[in-house]
Each structure stands twice: as structure tokens, then as C-alpha cells.
Protein backbone atom coordinates (compact mmCIF):
# COMPACT_ATOMS: atom_id res chain seq x y z
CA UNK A 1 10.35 8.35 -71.06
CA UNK A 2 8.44 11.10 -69.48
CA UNK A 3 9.29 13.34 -67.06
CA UNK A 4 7.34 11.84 -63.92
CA UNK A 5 8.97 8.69 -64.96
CA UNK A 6 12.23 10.03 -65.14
CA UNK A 7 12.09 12.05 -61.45
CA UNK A 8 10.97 8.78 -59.89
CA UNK A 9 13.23 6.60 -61.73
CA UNK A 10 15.74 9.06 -60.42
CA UNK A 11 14.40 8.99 -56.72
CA UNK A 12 14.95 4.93 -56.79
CA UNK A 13 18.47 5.42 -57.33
CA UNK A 14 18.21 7.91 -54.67
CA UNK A 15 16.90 5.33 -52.38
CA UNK A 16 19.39 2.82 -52.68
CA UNK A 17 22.22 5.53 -51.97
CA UNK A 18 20.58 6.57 -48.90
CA UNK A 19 19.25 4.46 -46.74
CA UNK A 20 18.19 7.76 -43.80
CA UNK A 21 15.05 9.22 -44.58
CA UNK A 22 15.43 12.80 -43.86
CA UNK A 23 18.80 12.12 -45.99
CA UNK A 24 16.48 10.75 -48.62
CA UNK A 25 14.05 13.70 -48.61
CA UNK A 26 16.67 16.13 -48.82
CA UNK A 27 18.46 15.01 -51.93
CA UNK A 28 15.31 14.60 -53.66
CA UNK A 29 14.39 18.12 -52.77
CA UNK A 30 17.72 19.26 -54.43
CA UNK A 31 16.64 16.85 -57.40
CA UNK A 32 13.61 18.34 -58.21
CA UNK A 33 14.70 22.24 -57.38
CA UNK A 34 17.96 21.90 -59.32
CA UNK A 35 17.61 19.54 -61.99
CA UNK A 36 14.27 19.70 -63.06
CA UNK A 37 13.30 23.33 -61.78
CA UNK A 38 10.31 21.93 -60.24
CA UNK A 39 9.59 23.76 -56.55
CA UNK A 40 9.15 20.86 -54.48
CA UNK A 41 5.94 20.68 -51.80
CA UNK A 42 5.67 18.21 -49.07
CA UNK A 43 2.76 16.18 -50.78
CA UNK A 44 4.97 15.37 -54.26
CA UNK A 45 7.97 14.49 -51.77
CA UNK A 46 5.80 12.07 -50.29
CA UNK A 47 4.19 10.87 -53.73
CA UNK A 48 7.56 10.37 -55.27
CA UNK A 49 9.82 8.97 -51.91
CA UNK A 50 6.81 7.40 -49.80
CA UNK A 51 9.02 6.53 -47.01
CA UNK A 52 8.28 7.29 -43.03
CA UNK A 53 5.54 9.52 -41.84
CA UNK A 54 3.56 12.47 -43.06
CA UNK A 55 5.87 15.08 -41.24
CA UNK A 56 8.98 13.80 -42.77
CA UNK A 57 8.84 15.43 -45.98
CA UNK A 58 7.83 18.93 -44.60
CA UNK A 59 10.50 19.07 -41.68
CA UNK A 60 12.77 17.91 -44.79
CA UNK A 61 11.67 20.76 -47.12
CA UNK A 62 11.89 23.38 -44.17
CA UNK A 63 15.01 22.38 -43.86
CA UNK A 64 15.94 22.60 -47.45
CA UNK A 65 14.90 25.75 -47.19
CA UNK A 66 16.95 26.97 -44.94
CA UNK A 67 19.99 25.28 -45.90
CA UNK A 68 19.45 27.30 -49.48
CA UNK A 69 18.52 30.69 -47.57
CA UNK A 70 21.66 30.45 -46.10
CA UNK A 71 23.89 29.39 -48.97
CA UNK A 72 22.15 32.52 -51.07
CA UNK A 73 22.96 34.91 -47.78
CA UNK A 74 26.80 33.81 -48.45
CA UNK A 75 27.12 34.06 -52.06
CA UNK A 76 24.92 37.64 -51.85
CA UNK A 77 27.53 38.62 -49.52
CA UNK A 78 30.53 38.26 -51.84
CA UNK A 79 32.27 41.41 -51.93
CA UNK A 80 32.59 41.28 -55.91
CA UNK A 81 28.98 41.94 -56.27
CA UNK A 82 27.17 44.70 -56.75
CA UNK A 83 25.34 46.38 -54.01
CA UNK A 84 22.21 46.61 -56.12
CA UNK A 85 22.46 43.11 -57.41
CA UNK A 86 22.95 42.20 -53.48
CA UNK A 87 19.79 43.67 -52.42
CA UNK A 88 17.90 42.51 -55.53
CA UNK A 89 18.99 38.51 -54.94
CA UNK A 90 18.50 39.09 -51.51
CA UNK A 91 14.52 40.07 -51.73
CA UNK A 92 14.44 36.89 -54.61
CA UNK A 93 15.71 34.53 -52.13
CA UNK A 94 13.90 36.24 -49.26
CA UNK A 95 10.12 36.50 -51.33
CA UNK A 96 10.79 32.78 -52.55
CA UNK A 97 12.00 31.32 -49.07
CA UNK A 98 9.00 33.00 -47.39
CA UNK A 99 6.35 31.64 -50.22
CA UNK A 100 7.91 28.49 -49.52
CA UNK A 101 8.19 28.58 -45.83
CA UNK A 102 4.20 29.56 -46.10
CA UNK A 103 3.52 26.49 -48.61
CA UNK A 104 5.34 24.22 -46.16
CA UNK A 105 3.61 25.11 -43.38
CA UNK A 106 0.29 25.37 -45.41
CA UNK A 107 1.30 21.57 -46.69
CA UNK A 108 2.24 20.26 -42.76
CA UNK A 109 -1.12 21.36 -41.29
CA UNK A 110 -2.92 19.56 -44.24
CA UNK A 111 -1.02 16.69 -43.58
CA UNK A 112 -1.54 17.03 -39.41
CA UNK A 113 -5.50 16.76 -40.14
CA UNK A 114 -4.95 14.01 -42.76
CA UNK A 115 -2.68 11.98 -40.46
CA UNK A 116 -5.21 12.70 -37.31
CA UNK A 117 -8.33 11.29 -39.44
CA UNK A 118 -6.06 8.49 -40.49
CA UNK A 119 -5.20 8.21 -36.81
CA UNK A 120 -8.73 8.03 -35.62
CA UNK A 121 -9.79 5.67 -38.81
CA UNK A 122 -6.94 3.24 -38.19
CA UNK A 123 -7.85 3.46 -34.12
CA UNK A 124 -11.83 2.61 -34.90
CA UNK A 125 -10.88 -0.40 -37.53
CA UNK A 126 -8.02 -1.12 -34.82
CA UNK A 127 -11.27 -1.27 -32.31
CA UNK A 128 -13.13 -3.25 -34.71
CA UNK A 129 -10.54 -5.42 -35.75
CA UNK A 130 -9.88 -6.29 -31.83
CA UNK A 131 -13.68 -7.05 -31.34
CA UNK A 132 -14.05 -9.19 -34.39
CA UNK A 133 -10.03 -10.79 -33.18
CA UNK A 134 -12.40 -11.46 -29.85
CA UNK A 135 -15.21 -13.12 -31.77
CA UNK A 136 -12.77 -15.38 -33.30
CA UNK A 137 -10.98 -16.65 -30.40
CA UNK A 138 -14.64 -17.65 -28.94
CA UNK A 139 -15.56 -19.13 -32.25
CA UNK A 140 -11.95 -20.99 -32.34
CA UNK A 141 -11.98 -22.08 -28.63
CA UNK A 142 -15.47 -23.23 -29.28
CA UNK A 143 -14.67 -25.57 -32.65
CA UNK A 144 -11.50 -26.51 -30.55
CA UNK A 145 -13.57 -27.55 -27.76
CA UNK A 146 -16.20 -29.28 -30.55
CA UNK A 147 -13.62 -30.80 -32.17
CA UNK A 148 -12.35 -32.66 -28.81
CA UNK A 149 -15.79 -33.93 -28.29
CA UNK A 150 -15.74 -35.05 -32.23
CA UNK A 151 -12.63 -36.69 -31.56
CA UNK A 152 -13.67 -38.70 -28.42
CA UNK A 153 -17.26 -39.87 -29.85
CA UNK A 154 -15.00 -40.93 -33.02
CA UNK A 155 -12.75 -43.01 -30.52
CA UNK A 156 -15.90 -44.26 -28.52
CA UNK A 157 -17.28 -44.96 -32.25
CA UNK A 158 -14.08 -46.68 -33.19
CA UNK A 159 -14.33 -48.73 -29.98
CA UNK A 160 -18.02 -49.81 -30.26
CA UNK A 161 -16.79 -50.94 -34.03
CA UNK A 162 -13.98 -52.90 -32.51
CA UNK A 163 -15.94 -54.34 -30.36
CA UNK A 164 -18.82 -54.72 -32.70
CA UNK A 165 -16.45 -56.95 -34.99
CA UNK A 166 -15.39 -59.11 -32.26
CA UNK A 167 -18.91 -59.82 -31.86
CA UNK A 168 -19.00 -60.68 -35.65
CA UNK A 169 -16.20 -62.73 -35.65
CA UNK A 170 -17.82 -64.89 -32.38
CA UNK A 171 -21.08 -64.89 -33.66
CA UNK A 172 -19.54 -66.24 -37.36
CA UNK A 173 -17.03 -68.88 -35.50
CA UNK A 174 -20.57 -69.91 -33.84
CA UNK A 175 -22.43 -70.21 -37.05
CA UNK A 176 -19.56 -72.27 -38.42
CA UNK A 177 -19.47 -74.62 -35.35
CA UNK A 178 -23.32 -75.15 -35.98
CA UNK A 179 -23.10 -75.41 -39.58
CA UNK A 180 -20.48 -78.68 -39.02
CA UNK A 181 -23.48 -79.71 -36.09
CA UNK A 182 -25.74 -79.25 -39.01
CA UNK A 183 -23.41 -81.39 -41.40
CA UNK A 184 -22.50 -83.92 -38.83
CA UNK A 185 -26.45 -84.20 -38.41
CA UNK A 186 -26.85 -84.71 -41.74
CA UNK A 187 -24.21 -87.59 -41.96
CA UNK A 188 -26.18 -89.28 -39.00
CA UNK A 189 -29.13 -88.69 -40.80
CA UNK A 190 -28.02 -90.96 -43.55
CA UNK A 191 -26.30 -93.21 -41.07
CA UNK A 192 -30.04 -94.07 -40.21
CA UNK A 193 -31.47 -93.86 -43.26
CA UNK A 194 -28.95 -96.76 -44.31
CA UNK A 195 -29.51 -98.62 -40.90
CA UNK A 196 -33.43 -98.48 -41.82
CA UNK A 197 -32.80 -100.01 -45.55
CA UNK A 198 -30.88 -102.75 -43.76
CA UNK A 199 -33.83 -103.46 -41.41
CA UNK A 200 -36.27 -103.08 -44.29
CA UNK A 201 -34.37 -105.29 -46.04
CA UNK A 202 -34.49 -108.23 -43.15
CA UNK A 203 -38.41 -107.34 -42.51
CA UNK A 204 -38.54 -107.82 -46.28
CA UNK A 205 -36.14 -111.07 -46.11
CA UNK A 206 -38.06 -112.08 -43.19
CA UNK A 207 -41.36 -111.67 -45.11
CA UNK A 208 -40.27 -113.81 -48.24
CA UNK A 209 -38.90 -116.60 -45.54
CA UNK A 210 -42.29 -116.77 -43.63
CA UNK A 211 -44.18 -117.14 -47.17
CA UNK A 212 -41.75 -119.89 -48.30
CA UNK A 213 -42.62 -121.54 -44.79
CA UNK A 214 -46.49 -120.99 -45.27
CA UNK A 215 -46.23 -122.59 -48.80
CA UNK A 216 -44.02 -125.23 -47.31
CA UNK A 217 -46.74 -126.26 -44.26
CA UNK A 218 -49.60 -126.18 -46.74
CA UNK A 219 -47.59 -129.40 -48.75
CA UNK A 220 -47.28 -130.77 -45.36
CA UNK A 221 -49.47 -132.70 -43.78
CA UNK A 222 -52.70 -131.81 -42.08
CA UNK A 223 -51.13 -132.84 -38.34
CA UNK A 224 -49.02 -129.97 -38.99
CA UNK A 225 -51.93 -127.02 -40.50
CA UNK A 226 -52.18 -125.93 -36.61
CA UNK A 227 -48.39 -125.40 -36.70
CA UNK A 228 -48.20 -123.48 -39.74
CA UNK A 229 -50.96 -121.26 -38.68
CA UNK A 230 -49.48 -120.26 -35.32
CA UNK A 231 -45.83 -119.80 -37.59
CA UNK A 232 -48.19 -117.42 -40.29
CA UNK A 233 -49.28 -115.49 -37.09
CA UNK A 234 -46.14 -115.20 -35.87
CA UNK A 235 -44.80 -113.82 -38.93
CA UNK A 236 -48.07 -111.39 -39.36
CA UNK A 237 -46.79 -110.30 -35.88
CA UNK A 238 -43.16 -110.00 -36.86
CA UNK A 239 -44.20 -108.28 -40.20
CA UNK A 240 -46.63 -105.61 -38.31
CA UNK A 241 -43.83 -105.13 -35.52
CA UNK A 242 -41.60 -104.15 -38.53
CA UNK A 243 -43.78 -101.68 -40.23
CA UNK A 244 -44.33 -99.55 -36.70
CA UNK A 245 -40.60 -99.44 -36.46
CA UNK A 246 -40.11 -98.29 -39.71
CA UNK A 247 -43.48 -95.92 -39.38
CA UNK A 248 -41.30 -94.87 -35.74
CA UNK A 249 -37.98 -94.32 -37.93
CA UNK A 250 -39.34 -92.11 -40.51
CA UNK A 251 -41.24 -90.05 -38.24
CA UNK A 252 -38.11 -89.40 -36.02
CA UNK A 253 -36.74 -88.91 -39.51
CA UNK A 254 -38.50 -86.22 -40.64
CA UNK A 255 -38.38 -84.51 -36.76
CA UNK A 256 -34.71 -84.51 -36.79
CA UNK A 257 -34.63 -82.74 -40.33
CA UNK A 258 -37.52 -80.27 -39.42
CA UNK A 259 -34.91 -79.22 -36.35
CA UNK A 260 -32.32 -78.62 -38.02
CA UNK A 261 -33.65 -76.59 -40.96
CA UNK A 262 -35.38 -74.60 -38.36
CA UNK A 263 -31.99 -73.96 -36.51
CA UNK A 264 -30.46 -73.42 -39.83
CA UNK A 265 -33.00 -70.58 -40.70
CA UNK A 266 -32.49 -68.91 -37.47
CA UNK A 267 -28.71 -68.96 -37.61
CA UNK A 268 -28.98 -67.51 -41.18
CA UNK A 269 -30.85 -64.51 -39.77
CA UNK A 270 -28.97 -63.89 -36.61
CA UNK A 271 -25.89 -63.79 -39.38
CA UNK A 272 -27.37 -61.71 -41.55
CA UNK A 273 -28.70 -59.01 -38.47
CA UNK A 274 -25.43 -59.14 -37.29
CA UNK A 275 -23.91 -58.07 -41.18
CA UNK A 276 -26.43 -55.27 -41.00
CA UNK A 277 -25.30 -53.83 -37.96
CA UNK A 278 -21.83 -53.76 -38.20
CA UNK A 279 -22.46 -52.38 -42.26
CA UNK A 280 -24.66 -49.70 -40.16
CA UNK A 281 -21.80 -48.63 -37.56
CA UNK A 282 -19.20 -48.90 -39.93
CA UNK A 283 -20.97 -46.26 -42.52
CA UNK A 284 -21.57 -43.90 -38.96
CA UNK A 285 -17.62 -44.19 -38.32
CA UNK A 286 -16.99 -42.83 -41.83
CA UNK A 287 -19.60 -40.02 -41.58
CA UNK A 288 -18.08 -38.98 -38.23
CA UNK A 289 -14.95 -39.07 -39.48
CA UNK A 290 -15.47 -37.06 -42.26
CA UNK A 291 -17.40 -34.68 -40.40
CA UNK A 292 -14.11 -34.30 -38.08
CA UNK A 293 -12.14 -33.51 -40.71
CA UNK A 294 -13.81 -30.44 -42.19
CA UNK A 295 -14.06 -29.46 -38.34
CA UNK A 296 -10.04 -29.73 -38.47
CA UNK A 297 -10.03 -27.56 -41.46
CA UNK A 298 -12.65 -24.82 -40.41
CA UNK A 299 -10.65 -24.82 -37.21
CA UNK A 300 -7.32 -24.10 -39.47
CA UNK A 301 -9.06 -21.57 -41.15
CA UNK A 302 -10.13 -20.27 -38.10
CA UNK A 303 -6.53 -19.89 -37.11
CA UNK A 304 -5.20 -18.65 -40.15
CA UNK A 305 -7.74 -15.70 -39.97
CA UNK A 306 -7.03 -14.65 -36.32
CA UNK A 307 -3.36 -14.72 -37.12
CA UNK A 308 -3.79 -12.44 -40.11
CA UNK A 309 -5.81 -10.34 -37.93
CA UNK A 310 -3.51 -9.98 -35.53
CA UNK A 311 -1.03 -8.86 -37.88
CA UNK A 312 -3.39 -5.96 -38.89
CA UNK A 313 -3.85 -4.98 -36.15
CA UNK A 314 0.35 -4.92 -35.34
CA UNK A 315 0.32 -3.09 -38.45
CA UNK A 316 -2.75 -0.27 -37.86
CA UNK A 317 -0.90 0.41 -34.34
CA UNK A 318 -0.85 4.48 -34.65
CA UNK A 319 3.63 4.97 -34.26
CA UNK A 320 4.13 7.03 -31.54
CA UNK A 321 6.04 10.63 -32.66
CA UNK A 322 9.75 11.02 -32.08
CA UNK A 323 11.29 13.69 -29.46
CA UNK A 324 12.78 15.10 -32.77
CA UNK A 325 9.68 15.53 -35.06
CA UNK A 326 7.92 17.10 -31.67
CA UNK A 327 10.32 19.41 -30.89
CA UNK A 328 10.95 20.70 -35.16
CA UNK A 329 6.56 21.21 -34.84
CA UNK A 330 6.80 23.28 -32.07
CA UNK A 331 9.06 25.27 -33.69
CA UNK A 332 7.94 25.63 -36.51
């Protein structure tokens, strides 16, 4: 293990003992002074601790600082010393405190510029980050509002469909009703096709009765030619009366059919228009519907990125100085 990996290793441990930051900063100043023999400087406090702001770590090594001044003052003090050694340890400590004092103070007004850029690149993003918040909200209030109207032409569409299929349903009970017209038209159709055989079939009778007769008066006697001629015209009057009705019935015949496969073919289209346009509103519905939902979901998005922007900006919000840290920098 190395020994950057070992010092910050050692500064974890430090940060689970103590959870006060300028408690924090001062042990690991006594870390890397007296263990490692490395003079600490308020930029590697912050690289190896990285806890609270920029002035922590130099108000921290100040103090460090003076807490060792004052320890060396005591112990140069001890009467079992030597005067020269005294006055020797003294100018150590007093040359190394005032390099150190110099560094610190060198290090805190690097870090006052750093943390007043910061401070005025956080405060332009925080800007930023407000106007683009702003541009959201409009954006979101505006897919909110489209998303309303989305939702109401979906109900109106829904409605129209509703209604639409009621239409369907009346216009299909209809077409059944005339399609048992159509079939009860078709029985009666036979009904007088079989009345007409009948009749044909008595003309016919009729016919073959008048001929029998006609043979019959021609073996009669010639007292009764007269009266077989007026029965022949009778019958040729009977037989000709026969063949208009029937000439009548099949013409009424083939009326009555022509009707109803004309109503037929116009039912069959009004069905099949009516198919059409409720296949046509029903693939509309879907679109719209679909349509609404990726509005739902842009509008989700939409949501999701103001709330993340308004934690950045929570976050970017320059922390106002404590009495403390003011009063140590004017000091100092």
C-alpha cells in the first residue's frame, strides 16, 4: 500500500471517530505532522478530508499552529534545559510557525478567490438554471393544458364512437328486419307462383275439356253445329282470358322480384357505408389515444426534469458564512 493510500485510509478512520469538522481537520493535521512528517497545507487537508467549506481547513491549520507554538513555548521553558538549547528550539518553532502561519494565509487567500469564482459560477448556472426551471414550467403548464384538451377530444371521440355503434347496431337490427321482409317476400313469391300453376293447370284442364266438347258436337248432329260453335268461342274466350292473366301474373312477378333485389342492393350498401365509418372512427380513437399517451409521458418527463432542476438549484445555493468563520478571517 502506498503512502497516499495509507494517509487517506487513515483519515477514514478519522472520520468515523469524529463526526465535528474542525475536530476532523485537526487530528488529521496531527496525522500528517506527527506520523508521517509531512507539513500539512490547507489544500492537501481539503484533498484528503473534503468535508465543509474552503476556510475550514485553514482556520483548522492556524489553529494547529498555534496549539503546537504553544505546547513548544512550555516544554522550551522547562527549567532542566539549557539556556542555549532554549533559545535555539525557540527560533525552530518560531521560523517554522511563522513559514507556516505565511503558507496558511498564502493557502486561505487562494482559496477566498477560488471559492468567490466558484461563488459567482454557481450564482450564473444558479441564474441559468432558474431561467431554463422557468422555461419548463411554461413548457409543462402548456403540455398540461394540451393534454386536457387531448383528453376531452378523446372523450368527445369516445362519445361520437358510442354513439356511432348505436347507430350500427339500429341500422343492422333494420337490415335484419328487411332481410325477413325480403324472405317473407320471397315465400309469397312462391305462394303465387304455386297459385299460378294451379290456375294454369285449370286453363289447361279447361282447354282439354272444351276440345273433348268440340270433338263431341262435331259427332253430333248438324241441329247442334251452331251450339258447338258458340261453346268453341266461348272456350277461345275463356282460353285467351287465361293467358292475359297469366301474361298479368308473371309480369307482376318479375316487378315484385326487381323491388326487392333493388332494396336488397341498397340495404347492402347502406351496411357496408355504415362498416366503413365506424372502422374509420374507431382507427381515429386509437391514434388519439396513442397520441395521449406519449403526451402523458413527455409531460412525466417534463416533471421529472424540473424536479431535478430544482434540486440543483437547492444544491448550487452559495451557504451563507458562519459568525465564527467571519470573525477567525478578520483576525487573521
Amino acid at each position: 500500500m502506498s503512502i497516499e493510500s495509507e494517509i487517506q485510509s487513515e483519515i477514514e478512520a478519522l472520520k468515523t471517530r469524529f463526526s465535528e469538522t474542525k475536530t476532523l481537520y485537526r487530528e488529521a493535521c496531527a496525522l500528517l505532522f506527527f506520523r508521517y512528517g509531512i507539513t500539512p497545507t490547507a489544500s492537501k487537508l481539503y484533498q484528503y478530508v473534503r468535508k465543509g467549506s474552503m476556510s475550514a481547513p485553514a482556520d483548522a491549520l492556524f489553529n494547529f499552529w498555534e496549539e503546537l507554538r504553544s505546547k513548544a513555548r512550555v516544554q522550551i521553558d522547562h527549567p532542566a534545559l539549557p539556556e542555549a538549547l532554549k533559545v535555539a528550539a525557540a527560533d525552530a518553532v518560531q521560523v517554522l510557525w511563522g513559514q507556516a502561519t505565511e503558507l496558511a494565509r498564502t493557502e486561505l487567500a487562494s482559496l477566498r478567490v477560488e471559492a468567490q469564482a466558484e461563488a459567482a459560477k454557481a450564482a450564473a448556472d444558479l441564474g441559468a438554471e432558474r431561467q431554463r426551471a422557468g422555461g419548463l414550467e411554461v413548457t409543462l403548464k402548456a403540455m398540461a393544458h394540451r393534454a386536457e384538451e387531448l383528453a376531452a377530444q378523446h372523450h368527445a371521440c369516445a362519445s361520437l364512437l358510442e354513439d356511432e355503434r348505436r347507430c350500427h347496431a339500429a341500422t343492422t337490427a333494420k337490415a335484419d328486419s328487411l332481410q325477413r321482409q325480403v324472405e317473407e317476400l320471397q315465400v309469397l313469391q312462391e305462394r303465387i307462383r304455386g297459385d299460378f300453376s294451379s290456375e294454369l293447370d285449370k286453363g289447361r284442364a279447361a282447354i282439354e275439356a272444351a276440345h273433348e266438347r268440340a270433338t263431341g258436337a262435331e259427332r253430333r248432329a248438324l241441329r247442334e253445329i251452331e251450339q258447338e260453335r258458340v261453346a268453341r268461342a266461348d272456350a277461345e274466350k275463356q282460353l285467351e282470358a287465361m293467358r292475359s292473366r297469366l301474361t298479368e301474373v308473371e309480369h307482376q312477378s318479375q316487378s315484385q322480384a326487381l323491388e326487392f333485389a333493388t332494396k336488397n342492393a341498397r340495404l347492402g350498401a347502406e351496411l357496408e357505408t355504415a362498416r366503413s365509418a365506424v372502422a374509420g372512427f374507431t382507427a381515429t380513437c386509437d391514434g388519439q389515444a396513442k397520441q395521449l399517451k406519449e403526451v402523458m409521458q413527455q409531460v412525466s418527463q417534463f416533471r421529472t426534469e424540473a424536479e431535478t432542476l430544482r434540486s440543483l438549484v437547492e444544491q448550487f445555493k452559495p451557504a451563507a458564512p458562519s459568525k465564527s468563520v467571519r470573525a477567525k478571517r478578520s483576525v487573521g
